[in-house]
N, C-alpha and C. Protein backbone atom coordinates (compact mmCIF):
# COMPACT_ATOMS: atom_id res chain seq x y z
N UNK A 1 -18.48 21.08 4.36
CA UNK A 1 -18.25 19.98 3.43
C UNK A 1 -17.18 19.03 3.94
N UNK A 2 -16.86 18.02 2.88
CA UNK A 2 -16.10 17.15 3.44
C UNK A 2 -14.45 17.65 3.88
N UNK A 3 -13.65 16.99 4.61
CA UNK A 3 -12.43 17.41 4.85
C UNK A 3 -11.45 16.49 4.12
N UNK A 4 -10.08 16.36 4.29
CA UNK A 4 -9.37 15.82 3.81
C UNK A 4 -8.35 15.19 5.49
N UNK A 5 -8.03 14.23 5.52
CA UNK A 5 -7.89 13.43 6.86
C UNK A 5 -6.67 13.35 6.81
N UNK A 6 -6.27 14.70 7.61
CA UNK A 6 -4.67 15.04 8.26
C UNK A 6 -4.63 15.18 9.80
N UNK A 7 -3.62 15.76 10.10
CA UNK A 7 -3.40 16.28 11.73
C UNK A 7 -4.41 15.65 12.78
N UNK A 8 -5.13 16.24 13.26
CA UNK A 8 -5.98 15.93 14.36
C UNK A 8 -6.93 15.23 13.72
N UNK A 9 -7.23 14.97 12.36
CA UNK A 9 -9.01 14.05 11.55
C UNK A 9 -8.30 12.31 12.49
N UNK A 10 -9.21 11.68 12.45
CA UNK A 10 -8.56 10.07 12.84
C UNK A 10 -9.75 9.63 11.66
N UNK A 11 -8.77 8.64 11.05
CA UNK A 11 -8.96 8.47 9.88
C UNK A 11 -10.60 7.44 9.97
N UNK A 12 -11.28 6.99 9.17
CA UNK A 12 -12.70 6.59 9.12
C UNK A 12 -11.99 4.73 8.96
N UNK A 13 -12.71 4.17 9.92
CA UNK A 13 -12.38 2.46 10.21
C UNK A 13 -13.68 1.80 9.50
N UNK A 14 -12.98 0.81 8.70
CA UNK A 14 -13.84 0.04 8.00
C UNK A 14 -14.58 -1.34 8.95
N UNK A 15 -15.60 -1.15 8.81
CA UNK A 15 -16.97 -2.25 9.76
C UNK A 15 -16.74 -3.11 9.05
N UNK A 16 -17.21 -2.98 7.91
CA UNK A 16 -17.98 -4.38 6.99
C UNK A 16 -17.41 -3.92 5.13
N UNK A 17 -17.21 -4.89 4.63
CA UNK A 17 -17.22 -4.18 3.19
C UNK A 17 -17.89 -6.13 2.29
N UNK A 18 -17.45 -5.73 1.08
CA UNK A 18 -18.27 -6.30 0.12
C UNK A 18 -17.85 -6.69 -0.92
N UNK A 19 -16.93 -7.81 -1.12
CA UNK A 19 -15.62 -8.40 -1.96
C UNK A 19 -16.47 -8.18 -3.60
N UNK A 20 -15.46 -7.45 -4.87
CA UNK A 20 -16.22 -7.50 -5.31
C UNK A 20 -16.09 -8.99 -6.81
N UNK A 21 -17.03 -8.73 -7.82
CA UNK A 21 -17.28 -9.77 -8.56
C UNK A 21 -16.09 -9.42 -9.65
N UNK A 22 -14.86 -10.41 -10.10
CA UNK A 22 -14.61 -10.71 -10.93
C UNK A 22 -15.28 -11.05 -12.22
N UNK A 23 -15.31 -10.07 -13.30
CA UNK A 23 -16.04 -10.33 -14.39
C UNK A 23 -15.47 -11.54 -15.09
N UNK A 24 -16.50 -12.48 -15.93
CA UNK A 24 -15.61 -13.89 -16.35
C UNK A 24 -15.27 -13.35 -17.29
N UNK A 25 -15.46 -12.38 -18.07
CA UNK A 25 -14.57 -11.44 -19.22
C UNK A 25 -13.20 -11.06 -18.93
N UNK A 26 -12.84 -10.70 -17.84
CA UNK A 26 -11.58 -10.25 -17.14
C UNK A 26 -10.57 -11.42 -16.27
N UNK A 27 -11.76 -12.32 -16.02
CA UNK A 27 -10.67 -13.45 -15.51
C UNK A 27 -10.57 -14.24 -17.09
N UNK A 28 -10.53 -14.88 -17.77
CA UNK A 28 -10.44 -15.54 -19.22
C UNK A 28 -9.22 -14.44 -19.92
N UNK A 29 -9.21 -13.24 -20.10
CA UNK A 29 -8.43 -12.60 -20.22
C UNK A 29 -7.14 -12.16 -18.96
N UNK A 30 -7.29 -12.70 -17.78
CA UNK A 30 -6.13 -12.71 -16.77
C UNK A 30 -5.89 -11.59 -16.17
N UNK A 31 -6.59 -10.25 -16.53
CA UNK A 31 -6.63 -9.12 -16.00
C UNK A 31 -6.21 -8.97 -14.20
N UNK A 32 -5.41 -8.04 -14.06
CA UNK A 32 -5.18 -8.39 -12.44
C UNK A 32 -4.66 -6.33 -12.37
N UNK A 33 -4.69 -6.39 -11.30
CA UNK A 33 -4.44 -4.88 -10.79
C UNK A 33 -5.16 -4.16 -10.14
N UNK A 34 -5.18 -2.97 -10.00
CA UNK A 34 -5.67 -2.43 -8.92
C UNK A 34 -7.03 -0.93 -9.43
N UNK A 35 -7.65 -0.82 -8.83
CA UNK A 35 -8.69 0.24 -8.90
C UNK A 35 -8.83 1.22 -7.92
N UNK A 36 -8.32 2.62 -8.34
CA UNK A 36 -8.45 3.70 -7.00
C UNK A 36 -9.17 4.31 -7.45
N UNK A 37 -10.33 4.50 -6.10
CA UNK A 37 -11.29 4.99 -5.64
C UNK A 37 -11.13 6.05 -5.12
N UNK A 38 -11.81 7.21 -5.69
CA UNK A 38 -11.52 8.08 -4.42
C UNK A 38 -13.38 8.71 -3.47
N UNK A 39 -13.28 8.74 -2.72
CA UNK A 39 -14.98 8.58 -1.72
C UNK A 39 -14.75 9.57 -1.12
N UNK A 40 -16.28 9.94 -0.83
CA UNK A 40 -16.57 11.00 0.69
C UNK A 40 -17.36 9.99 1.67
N UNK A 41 -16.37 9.81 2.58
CA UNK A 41 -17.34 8.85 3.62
C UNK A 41 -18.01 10.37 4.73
N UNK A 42 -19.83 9.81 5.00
CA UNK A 42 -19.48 11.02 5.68
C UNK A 42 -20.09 10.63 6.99
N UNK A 43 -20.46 11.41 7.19
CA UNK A 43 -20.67 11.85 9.07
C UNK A 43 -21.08 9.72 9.80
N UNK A 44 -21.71 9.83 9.06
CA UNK A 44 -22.88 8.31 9.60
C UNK A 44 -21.49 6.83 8.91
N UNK A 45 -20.44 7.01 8.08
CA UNK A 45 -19.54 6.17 7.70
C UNK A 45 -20.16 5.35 6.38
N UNK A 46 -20.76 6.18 5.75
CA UNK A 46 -21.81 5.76 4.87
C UNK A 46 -20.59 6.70 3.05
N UNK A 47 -20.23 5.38 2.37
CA UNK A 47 -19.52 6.18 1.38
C UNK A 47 -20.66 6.92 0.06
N UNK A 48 -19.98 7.94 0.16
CA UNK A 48 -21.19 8.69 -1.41
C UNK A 48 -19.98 9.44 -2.02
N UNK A 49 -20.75 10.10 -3.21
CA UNK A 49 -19.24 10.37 -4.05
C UNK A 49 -18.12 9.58 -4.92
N UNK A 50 -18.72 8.39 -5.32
CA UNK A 50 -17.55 7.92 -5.78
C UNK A 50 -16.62 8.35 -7.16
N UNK A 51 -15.60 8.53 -7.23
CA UNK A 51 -14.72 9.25 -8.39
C UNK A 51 -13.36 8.24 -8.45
N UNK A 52 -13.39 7.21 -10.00
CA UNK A 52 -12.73 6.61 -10.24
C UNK A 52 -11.45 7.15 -10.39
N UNK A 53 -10.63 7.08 -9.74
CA UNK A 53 -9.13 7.89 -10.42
C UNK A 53 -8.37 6.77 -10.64
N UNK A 54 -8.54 5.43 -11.17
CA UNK A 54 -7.53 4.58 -12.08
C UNK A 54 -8.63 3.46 -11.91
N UNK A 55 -8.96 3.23 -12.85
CA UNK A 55 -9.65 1.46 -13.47
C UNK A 55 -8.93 1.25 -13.67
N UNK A 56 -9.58 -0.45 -13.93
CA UNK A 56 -9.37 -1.60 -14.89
C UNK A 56 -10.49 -1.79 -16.19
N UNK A 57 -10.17 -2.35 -17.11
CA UNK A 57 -11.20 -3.14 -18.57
C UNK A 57 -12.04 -4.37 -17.50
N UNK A 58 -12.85 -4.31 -19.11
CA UNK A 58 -13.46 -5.45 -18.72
C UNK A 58 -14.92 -5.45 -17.47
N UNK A 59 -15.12 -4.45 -17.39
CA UNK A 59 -16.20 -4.65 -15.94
C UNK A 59 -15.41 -4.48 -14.35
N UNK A 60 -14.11 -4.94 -14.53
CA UNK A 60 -13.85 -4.80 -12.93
C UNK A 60 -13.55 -3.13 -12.86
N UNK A 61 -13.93 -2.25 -13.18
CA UNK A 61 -14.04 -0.60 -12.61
C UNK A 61 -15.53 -0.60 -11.73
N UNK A 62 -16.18 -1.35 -13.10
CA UNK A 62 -17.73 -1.27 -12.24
C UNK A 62 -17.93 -2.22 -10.75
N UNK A 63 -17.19 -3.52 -11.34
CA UNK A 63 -17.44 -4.33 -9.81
C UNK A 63 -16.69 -3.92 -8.67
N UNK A 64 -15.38 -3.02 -9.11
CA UNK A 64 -14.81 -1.99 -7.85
C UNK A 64 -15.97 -1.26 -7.45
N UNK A 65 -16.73 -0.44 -8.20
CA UNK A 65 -17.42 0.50 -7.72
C UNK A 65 -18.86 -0.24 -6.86
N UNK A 66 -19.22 -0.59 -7.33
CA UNK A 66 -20.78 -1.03 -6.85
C UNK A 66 -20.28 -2.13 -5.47
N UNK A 67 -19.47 -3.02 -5.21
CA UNK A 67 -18.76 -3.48 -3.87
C UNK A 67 -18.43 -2.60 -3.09
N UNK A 68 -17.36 -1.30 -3.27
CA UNK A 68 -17.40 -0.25 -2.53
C UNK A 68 -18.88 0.68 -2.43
N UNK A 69 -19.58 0.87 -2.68
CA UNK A 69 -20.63 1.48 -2.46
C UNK A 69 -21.53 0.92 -1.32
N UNK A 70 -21.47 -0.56 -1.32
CA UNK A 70 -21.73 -1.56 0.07
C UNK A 70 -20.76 -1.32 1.20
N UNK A 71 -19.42 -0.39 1.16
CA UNK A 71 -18.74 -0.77 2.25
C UNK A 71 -19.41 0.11 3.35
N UNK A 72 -19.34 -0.17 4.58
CA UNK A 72 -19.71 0.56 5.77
C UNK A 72 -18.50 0.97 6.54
N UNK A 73 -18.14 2.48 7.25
CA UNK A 73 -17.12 2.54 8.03
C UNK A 73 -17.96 3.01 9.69
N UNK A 74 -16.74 2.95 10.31
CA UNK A 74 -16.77 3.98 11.50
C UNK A 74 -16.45 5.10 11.20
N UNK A 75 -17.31 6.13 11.26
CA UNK A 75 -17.02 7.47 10.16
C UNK A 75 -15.18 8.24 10.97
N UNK A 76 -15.18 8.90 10.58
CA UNK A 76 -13.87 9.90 10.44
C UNK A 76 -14.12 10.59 11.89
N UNK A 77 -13.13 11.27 12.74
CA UNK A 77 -13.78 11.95 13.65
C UNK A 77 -12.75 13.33 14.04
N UNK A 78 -12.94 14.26 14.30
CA UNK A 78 -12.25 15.62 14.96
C UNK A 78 -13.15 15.88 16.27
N UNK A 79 -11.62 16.19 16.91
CA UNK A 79 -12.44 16.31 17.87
C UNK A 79 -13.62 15.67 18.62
N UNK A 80 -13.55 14.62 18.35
CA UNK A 80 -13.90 13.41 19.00
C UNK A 80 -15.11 13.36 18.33
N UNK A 81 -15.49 14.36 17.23
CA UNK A 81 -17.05 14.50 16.63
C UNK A 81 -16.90 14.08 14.90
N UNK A 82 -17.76 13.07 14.86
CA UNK A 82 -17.56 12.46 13.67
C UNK A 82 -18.18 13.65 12.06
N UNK A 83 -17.06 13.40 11.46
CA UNK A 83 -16.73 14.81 10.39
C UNK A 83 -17.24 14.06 9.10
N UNK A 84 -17.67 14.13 7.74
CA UNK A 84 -17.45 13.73 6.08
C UNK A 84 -15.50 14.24 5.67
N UNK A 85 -15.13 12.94 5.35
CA UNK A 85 -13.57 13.01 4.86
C UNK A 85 -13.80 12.50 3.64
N UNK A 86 -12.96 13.51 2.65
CA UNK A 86 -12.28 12.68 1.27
C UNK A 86 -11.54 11.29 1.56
N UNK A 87 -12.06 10.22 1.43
CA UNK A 87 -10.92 8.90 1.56
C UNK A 87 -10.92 8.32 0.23
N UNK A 88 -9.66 7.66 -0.04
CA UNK A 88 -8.99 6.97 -1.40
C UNK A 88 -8.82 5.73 -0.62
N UNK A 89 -9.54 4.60 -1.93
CA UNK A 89 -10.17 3.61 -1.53
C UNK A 89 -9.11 2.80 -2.99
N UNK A 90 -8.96 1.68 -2.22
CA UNK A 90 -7.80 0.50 -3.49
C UNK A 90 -8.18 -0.73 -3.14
N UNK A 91 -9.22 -1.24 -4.16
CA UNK A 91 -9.74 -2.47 -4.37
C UNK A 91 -8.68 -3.03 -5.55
N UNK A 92 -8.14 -4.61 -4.86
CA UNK A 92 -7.34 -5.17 -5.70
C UNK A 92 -7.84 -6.36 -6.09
N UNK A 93 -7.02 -6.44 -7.54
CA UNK A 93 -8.13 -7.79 -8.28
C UNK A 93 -6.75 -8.69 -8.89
N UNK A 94 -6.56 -9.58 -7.93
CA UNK A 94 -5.91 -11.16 -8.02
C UNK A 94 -6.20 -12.54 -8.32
N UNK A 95 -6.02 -12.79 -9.44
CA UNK A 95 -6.28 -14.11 -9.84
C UNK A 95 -5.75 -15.11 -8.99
N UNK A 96 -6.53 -15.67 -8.53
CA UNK A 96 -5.84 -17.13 -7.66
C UNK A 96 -4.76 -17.84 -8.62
């Protein structure tokens, strides 16, 4: 199963990701802060697993989630062989 990315793991590098949608419910109300994610990226850098451990109201938990679910990494690796790691993921939501 997945590992947790200490000592010798080298941590999983993000390719591509997927900004997500500000709900107009949450911007009208000014909502701003942060959403931790916590993921199993695994072998292929492909995230599954997602487990909210702090939202926001308003829709931006969901538009954290479904943007991260688009992100792609360079998976995690030991031993030079690419592993599934627990990674904690922090999508932040700033009003211009």
């Amino acid at each position: 199963g997945p590992i947790f990315v200490t000592g010798d793991v080298q941590k999983p590098e993000k390719i591509s990701d997927v900004q997500p949608q500000y709900s107009e419910i949450a911007r009208k109300a000014r909502i701003q802060g942060v959403v931790i994610i916590q993921t199993i990226i695994d072998k292929d850098g492909n995230i599954t697993d997602i487990t909210v451990l702090k939202g926001l109201p308003m829709g931006l938990t969901e538009a954290a989630t479904s943007a991260v679910e688009q992100w792609k990494y360079k998976p995690a690796t030991l031993n030079g062989k690419p592993v599934s790691v627990y990674f904690n993921l922090t999508v932040n939501f700033q009003l211009q």
